[in-house]
Structures are given as structure tokens and as C-alpha cells.
Protein backbone atom coordinates (compact mmCIF):
# COMPACT_ATOMS: atom_id res chain seq x y z
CA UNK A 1 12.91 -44.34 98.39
CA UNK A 2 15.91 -42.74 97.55
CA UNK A 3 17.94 -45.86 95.84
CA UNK A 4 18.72 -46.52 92.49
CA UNK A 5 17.00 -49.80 92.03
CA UNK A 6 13.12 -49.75 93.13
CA UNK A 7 11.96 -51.77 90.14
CA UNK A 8 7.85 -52.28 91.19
CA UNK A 9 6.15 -56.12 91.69
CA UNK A 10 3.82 -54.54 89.52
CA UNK A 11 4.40 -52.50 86.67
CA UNK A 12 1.63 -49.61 85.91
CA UNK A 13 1.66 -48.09 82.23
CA UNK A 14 0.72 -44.15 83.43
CA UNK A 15 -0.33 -43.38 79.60
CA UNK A 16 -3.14 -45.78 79.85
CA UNK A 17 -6.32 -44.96 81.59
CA UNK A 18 -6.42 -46.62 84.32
CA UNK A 19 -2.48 -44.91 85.10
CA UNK A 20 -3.88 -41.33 84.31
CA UNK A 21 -6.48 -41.49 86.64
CA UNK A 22 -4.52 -42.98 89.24
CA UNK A 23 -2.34 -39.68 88.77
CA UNK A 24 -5.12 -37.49 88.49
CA UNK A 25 -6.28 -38.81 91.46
CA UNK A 26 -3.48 -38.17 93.40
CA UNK A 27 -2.88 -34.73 92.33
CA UNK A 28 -6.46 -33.74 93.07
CA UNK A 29 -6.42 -35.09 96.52
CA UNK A 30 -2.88 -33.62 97.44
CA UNK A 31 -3.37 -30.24 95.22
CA UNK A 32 -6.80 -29.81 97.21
CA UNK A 33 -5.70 -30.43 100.52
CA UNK A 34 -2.38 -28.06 99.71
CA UNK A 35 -4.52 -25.53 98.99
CA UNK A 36 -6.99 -25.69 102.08
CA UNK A 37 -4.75 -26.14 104.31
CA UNK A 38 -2.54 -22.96 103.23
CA UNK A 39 -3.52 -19.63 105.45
CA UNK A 40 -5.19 -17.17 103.47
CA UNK A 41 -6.20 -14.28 105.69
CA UNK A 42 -2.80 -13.68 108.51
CA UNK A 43 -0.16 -11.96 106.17
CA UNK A 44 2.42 -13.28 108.35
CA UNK A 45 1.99 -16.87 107.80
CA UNK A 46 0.56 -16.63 103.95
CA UNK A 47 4.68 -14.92 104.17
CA UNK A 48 5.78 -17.63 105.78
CA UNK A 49 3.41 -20.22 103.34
CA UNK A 50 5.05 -18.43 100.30
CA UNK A 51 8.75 -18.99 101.68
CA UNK A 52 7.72 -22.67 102.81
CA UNK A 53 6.84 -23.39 99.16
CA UNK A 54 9.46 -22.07 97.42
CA UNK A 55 12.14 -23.55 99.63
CA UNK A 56 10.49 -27.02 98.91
CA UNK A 57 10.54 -26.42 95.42
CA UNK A 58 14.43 -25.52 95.34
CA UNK A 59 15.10 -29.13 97.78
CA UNK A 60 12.82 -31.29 95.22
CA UNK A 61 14.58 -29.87 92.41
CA UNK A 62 18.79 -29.45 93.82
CA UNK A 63 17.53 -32.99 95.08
CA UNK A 64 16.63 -34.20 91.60
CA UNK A 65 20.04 -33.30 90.02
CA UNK A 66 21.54 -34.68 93.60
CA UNK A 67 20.47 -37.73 92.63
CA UNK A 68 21.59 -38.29 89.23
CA UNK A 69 24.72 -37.23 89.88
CA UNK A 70 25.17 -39.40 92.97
CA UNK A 71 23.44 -42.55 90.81
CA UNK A 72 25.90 -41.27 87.84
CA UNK A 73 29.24 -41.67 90.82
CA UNK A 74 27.72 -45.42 91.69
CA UNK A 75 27.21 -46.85 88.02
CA UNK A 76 29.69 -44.91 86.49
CA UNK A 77 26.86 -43.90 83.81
CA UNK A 78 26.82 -40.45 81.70
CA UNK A 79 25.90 -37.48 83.59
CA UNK A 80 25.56 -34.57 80.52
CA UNK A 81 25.08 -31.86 83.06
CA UNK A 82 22.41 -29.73 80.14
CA UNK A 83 20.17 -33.01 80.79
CA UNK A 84 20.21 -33.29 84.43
CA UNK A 85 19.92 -29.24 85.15
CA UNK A 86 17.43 -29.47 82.31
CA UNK A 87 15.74 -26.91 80.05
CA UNK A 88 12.09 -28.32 80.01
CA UNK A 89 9.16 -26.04 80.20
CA UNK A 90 8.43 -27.01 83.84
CA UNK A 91 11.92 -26.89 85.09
CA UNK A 92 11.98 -23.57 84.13
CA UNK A 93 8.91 -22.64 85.64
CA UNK A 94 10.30 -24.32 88.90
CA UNK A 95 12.88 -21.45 89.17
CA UNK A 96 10.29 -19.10 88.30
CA UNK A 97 7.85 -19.59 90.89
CA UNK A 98 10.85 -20.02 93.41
CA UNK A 99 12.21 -16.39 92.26
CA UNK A 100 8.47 -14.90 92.57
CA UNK A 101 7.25 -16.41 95.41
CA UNK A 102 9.77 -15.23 97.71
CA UNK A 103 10.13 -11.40 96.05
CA UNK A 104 6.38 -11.52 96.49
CA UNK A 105 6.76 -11.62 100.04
CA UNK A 106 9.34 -8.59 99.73
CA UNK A 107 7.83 -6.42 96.48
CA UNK A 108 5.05 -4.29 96.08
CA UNK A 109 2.52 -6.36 94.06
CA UNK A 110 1.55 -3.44 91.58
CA UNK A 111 5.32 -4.15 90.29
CA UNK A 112 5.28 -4.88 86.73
CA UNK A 113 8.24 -7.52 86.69
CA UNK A 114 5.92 -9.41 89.69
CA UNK A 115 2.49 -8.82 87.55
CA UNK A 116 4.76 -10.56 84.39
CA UNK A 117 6.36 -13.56 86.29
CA UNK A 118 3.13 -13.98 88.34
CA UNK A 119 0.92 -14.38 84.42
CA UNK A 120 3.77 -16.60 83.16
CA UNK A 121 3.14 -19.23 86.08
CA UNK A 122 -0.23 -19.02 85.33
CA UNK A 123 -0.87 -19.42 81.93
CA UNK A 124 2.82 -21.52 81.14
CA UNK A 125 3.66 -23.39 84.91
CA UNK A 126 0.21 -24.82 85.46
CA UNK A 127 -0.33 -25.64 81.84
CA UNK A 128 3.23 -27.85 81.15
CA UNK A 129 2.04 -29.16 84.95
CA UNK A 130 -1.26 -30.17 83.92
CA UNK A 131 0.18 -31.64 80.44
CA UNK A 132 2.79 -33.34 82.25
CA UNK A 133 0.01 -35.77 83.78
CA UNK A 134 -1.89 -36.13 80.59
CA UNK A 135 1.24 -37.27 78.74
CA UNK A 136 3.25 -38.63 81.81
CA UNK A 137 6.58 -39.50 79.77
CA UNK A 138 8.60 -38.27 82.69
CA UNK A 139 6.92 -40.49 85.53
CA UNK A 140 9.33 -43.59 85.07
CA UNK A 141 7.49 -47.34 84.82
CA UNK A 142 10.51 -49.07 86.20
CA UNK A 143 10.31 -47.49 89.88
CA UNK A 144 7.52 -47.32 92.36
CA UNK A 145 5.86 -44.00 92.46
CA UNK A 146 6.73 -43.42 95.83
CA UNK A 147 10.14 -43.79 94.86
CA UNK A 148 12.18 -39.93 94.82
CA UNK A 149 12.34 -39.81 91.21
CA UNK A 150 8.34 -39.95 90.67
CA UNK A 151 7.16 -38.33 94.10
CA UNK A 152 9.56 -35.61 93.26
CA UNK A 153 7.86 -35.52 89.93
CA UNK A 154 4.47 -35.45 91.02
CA UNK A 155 4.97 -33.70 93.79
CA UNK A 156 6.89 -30.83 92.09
CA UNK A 157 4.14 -30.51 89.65
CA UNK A 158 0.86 -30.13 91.93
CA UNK A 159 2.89 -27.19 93.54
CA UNK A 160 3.37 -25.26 90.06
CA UNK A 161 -0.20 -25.87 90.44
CA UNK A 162 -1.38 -24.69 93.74
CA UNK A 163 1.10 -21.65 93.68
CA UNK A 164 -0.18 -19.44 91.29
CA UNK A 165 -3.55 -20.76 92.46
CA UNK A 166 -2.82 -19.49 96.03
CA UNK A 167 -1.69 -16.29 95.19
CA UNK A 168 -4.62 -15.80 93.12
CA UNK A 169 -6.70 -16.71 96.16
CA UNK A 170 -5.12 -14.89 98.78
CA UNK A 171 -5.32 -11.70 96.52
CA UNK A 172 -1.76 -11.00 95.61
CA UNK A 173 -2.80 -10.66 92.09
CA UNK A 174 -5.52 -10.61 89.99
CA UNK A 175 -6.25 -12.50 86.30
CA UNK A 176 -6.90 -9.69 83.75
CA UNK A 177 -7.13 -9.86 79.84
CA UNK A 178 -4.56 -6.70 78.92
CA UNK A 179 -2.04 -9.13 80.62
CA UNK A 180 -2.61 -12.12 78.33
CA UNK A 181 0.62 -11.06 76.42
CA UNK A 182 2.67 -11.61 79.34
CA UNK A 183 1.68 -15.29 78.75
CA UNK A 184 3.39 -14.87 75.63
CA UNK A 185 6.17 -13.73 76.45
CA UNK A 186 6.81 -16.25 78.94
CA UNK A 187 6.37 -18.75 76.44
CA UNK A 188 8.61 -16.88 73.78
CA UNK A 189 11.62 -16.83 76.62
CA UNK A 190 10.75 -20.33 77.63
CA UNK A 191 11.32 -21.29 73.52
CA UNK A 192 14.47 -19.15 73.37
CA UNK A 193 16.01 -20.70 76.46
CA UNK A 194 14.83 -24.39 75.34
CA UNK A 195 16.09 -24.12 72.14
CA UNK A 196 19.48 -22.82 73.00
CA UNK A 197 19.98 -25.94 75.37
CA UNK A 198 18.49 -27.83 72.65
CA UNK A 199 20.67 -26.51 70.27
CA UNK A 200 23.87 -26.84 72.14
CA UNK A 201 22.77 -30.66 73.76
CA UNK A 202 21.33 -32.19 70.74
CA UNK A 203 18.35 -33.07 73.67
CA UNK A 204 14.00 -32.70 72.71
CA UNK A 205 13.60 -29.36 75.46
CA UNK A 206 10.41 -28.38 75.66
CA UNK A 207 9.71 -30.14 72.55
CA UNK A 208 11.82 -27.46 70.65
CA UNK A 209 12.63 -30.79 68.16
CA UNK A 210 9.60 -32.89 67.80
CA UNK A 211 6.24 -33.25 70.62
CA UNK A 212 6.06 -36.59 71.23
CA UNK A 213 2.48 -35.81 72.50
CA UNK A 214 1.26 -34.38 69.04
CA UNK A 215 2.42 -37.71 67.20
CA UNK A 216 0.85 -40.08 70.21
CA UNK A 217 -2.46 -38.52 68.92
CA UNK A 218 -1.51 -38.75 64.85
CA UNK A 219 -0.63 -34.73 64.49
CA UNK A 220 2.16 -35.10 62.48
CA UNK A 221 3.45 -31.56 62.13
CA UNK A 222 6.56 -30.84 60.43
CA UNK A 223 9.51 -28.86 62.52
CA UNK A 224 9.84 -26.26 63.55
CA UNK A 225 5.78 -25.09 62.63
CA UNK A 226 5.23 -27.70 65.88
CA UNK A 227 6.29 -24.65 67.58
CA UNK A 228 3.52 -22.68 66.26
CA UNK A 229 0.43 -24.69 66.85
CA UNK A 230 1.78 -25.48 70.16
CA UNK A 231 1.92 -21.61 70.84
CA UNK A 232 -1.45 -21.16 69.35
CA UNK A 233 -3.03 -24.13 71.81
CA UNK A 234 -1.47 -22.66 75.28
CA UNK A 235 -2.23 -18.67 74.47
CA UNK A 236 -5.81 -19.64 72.94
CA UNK A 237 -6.63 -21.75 76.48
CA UNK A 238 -5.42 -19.04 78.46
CA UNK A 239 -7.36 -16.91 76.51
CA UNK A 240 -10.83 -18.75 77.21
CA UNK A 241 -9.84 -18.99 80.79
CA UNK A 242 -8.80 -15.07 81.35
CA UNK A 243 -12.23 -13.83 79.65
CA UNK A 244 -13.72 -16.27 81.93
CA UNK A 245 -12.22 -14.88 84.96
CA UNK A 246 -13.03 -11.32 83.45
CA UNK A 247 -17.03 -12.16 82.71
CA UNK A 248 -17.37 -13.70 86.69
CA UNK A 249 -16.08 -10.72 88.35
CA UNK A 250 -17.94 -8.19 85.85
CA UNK A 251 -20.93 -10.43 86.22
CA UNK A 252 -20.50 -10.42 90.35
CA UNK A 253 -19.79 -6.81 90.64
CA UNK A 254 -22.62 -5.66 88.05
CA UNK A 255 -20.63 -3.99 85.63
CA UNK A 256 -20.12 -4.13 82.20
CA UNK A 257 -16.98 -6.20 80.47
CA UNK A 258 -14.13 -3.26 80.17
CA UNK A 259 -10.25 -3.57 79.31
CA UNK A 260 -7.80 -1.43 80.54
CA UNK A 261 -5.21 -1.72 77.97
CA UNK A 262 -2.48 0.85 78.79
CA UNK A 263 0.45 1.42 75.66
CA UNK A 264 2.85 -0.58 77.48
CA UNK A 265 0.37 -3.51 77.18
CA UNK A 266 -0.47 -2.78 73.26
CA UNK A 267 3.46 -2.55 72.57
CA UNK A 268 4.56 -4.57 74.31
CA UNK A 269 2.08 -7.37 72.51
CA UNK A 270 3.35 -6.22 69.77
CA UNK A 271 6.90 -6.94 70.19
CA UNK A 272 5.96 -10.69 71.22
CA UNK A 273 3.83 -11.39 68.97
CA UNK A 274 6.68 -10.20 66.42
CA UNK A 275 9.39 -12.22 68.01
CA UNK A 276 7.07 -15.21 68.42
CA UNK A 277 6.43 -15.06 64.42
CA UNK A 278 10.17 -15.49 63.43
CA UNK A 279 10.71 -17.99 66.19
CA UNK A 280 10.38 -20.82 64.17
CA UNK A 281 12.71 -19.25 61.39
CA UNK A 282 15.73 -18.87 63.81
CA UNK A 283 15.21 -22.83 64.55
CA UNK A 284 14.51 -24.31 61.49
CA UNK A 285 18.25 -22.30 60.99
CA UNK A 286 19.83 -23.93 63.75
CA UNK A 287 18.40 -26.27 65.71
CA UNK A 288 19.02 -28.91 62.30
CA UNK A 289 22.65 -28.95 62.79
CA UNK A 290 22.29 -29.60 66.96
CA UNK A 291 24.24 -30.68 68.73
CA UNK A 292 26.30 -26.56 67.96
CA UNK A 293 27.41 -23.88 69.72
CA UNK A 294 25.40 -21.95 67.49
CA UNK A 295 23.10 -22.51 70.05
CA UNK A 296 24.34 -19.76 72.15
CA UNK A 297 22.64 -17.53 69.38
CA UNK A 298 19.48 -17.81 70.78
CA UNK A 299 20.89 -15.53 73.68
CA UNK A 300 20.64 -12.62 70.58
CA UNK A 301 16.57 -12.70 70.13
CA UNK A 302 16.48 -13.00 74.09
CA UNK A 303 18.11 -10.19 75.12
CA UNK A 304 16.72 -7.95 72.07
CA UNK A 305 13.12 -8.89 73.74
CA UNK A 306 13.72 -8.30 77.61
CA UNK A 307 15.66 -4.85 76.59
CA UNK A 308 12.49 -3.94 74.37
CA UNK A 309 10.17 -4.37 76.91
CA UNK A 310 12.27 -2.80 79.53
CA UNK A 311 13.15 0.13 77.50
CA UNK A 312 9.78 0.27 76.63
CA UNK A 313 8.83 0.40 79.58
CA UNK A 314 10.98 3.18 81.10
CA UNK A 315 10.41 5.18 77.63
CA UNK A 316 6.93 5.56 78.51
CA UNK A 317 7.15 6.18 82.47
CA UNK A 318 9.97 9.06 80.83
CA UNK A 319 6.98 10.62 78.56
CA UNK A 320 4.22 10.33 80.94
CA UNK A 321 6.72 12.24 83.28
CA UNK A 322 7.17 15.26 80.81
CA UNK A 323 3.60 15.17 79.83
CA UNK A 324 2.34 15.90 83.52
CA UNK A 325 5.36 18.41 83.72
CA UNK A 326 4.03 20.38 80.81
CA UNK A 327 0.94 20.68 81.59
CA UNK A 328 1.61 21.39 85.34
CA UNK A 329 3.62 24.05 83.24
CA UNK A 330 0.88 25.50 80.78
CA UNK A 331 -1.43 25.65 84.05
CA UNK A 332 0.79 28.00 86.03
């Protein structure tokens, strides 16, 4: 399971049909029993649940880069250490959903860091999850899928899956539309992050060069405006699926469809959306000349967005404060 030559009796091609169903088989069945089998009314065991699956996340993926490195001491092969930590979409998510499943067991669930980390698993971790199976390019034809470098695939992709899925069902947090953005955003740092590895590598992260996936089905779009149409897909998805969420619970309560979009919300969308627009500009700038250090720009746009929306958010908490103080003022 764990050696470096597994090569299969039979070889199965996972991008035809007959190798997509086989994995969307398997994730079904293992995603479905995951999720049953998870508690989801004793908060002291959904607590321990939540710890369970983020400390199996961090073994599957220290394991991963375990592995390359130890295959990299026995061949003698190239271990570039951006490739093996990696900078994909999922990988990131990975660390993500480690990081909020076990503050979610500590933090008040009203927190807005939590309510943005738990949307970007949602609408980014089980989408690049789901897409990894569609376009399997990382399950590996030359070693049985039992083997450690496709169970730990697989497996680390039905639990990006089930998690936000479970913490959706055991009521830790709830889908609503005026935190769409937050899907954004996650996307946005995911880009920034991707392309700065990218950048500095010379390696395809998170597609921030070319998506193989777009040309397999004859989209030819030009770089970087890729970037763009795959942003438009992933927020306009999410966007069915959260005013579907929104229309069940209005329909099974008997109310009528309201958002509660605060000004944190509307700015902060605003910000994104800004950022997201000029994204493609700061590649097309530096991403042609890759492998740079000019990479390590990218760090400029990310830091300029996470203090905006943390300022922001502090601004208004500061003027909501001196609002109720003046009036508390004007009615003594």
C-alpha cells in the first residue's frame, strides 16, 4: 500500500466512464456512510467527531508529502518542495477545514472569521472536491487505487465533502445568501496564494496557467481571462444552490424570501468583487515570466484584502458603538 511500485494487472483510465463512475461510486458509498455514522445530537462526541476529522485530514496530507519525500530519498528523484506541499485549490482547503473544524469546537459560532472559513469550504472545498472526480488528473493510472497515493486522494476528498456537510447538519452554521461573498473571497485568496506559488515554481496551481479541464471539453480560453469564467462558474453554482437552501427553509417555515444584508456584507462584496476584477491584470503581469520571485508580489493584493475586510470590519463595530452611545446620550 504504501510502496513505490504498485503498478495494477489492470490498468483503469478514471477519465472514461466506466472510471468516473467507479469513483463516483465509491465516494457516494463512503461519503454516505461518513456522514450517518457521524453523531449529530451529543455535543460531546459531534466535539470529538470534529477533532477526529481534522486530525485525519492533517495524517492523509503530512502523509502525502511523507511519502514523496521518502520515495524522492529511495530513487534519488527531484523533490521541489512548492510541488509536494502544493498550492492546489483542494490542498488549501485541506488546511482550511483542519483550522475550522477544530476552532469550531472552541469558538462561538456567531464569529465572523468561523461564518467566513465555514462559506469558503462550502462553496470552494466541496466544489474543487467534486471537480476533482469529474476530471480525476490527480488519481494516478499506474498504481492500484488502494494504493496510499489514490486512497489518500480519494479519501481526502469525500471528507472536504462530508465536513462542511456535517456541520451544516448538526447546526453549527447555517447557508444564507448575504454570505455568498465570502465564497468569493475564498476564491480570490485561493487565486492570490496559487498564483504566487505558481509564479515563483513555474507549476499549473489551481489552474492559475491554463485548466486542463476547459481544453478536455474544447473551451479554449486565452490566459489569464480562464481565471474569470472559472470564477464566474463556481460563484454562479453556489449561487443557485444558496437561493435554494434560502427558498426550502422560507418555504418550510411559511415565510416570505428576506435578506439580511448588514454593511459589512454590502462592503465587504464590494471590495472582492473589486479585487477579483483586476485579478487577472496582476497575472497576465507576472505569471508570463514564471518561474520569478516576482511571485512574492501577490502577497501585496493579499494582505490589502484581509486588512480591508478586517478594518472594515472593526470600523463599523467602532460606529455602531458611538451611534448607540449618542443616542443613549440624547435620551438622558
Amino acid at each position: 500500500m504504501f510502496s513505490f511500485e504498485d503498478f495494477p494487472t489492470y490498468r483503469i483510465n478514471w477519465f472514461s466512464t466506466t472510471g468516473k463512475l467507479i469513483l463516483f461510486g465509491i465516494v457516494i458509498v463512503i461519503g454516505t456512510i461518513l456522514l450517518l455514522a457521524l453523531p449529530k445530537k451529543n455535543a460531546k462526541a459531534i466535539k470529538i467527531s470534529k477533532i477526529c476529522l481534522a486530525s485525519i485530514l492533517t495524517i492523509l496530507e503530512l502523509g502525502r508529502i511523507l511519502w514523496y519525500y521518502l520515495r524522492h530519498l529511495e530513487y534519488g528523484d527531484i523533490f521541489n518542495l512548492w510541488q509536494r506541499i502544493n498550492f492546489h485549490m483542494c490542498t488549501m482547503m485541506v488546511w482550511t477545514n483542519v483550522f475550522l473544524l477544530f476552532a469550531s469546537c472552541f469558538m462561538k459560532k456567531d464569529n465572523k472569521l468561523m461564518t467566513a472559513l465555514y462559506n469558503i469550504t462550502f462553496g470552494v472545498g466541496i466544489f474543487g472536491a467534486v471537480m476533482t472526480f469529474v476530471y480525476p488528473e490527480f488519481i494516478d493510472p499506474f498504481f492500484t487505487i488502494w494504493h496510499f497515493r489514490n486512497s489518500q486522494t480519494i479519501l481526502t476528498h469525500i471528507i472536504l465533502i462530508v465536513s462542511p456537510l456535517y456541520l451544516l447538519w448538526t447546526k453549527h452554521y447555517r447557508i444564507k445568501a448575504e454570505n455568498l461573498w465570502y465564497n468569493a473571497l475564498g476564491l480570490l485568496l485561493v487565486g492570490n496564494i496559487s498564483s504566487l506559488a505558481g509564479a515563483c515554481s513555474n507549476y499549473n496551481f489551481a489552474y492559475c496557467f491554463d485548466c486542463n479541464f476547459l481544453t478536455s471539453i474544447g473551451m479554449h480560453i486565452k490566459f489569464p481571462y480562464h481565471i474569470w469564467f472559472i470564477l464566474c462558474v463556481i460563484l454562479l453554482i453556489n449561487f443557485v444552490i444558496y437561493m435554494l437552501v434560502e427558498i426550502i427553509i422560507s418555504l418550510k417555515h411559511h415565510e416570505c424570501l428576506r435578506f439580511k444584508f448588514t454593511k459589512f456584507d454590502m462592503y465587504g462584496a464590494i471590495i472582492t468583487l473589486s479585487f477579483i476584477i483586476i485579478h487577472p491584470f496582476i497575472m497576465q503581469a507576472i505569471l508570463p515570466h514564471a518561474p520569478t520571485n516576482l511571485g512574492w508580489l501577490f502577497l501585496i493584493p493579499t494582505t490589502i484584502i484581509l486588512t480591508s475586510i478586517i478594518g472594515l470590519n472593526y470600523m463599523l463595530k467602532y460606529f455602531n458603538k458611538k451611534k448607540i452611545k449618542n443616542t443613549t446620550d440624547k435620551n438622558l
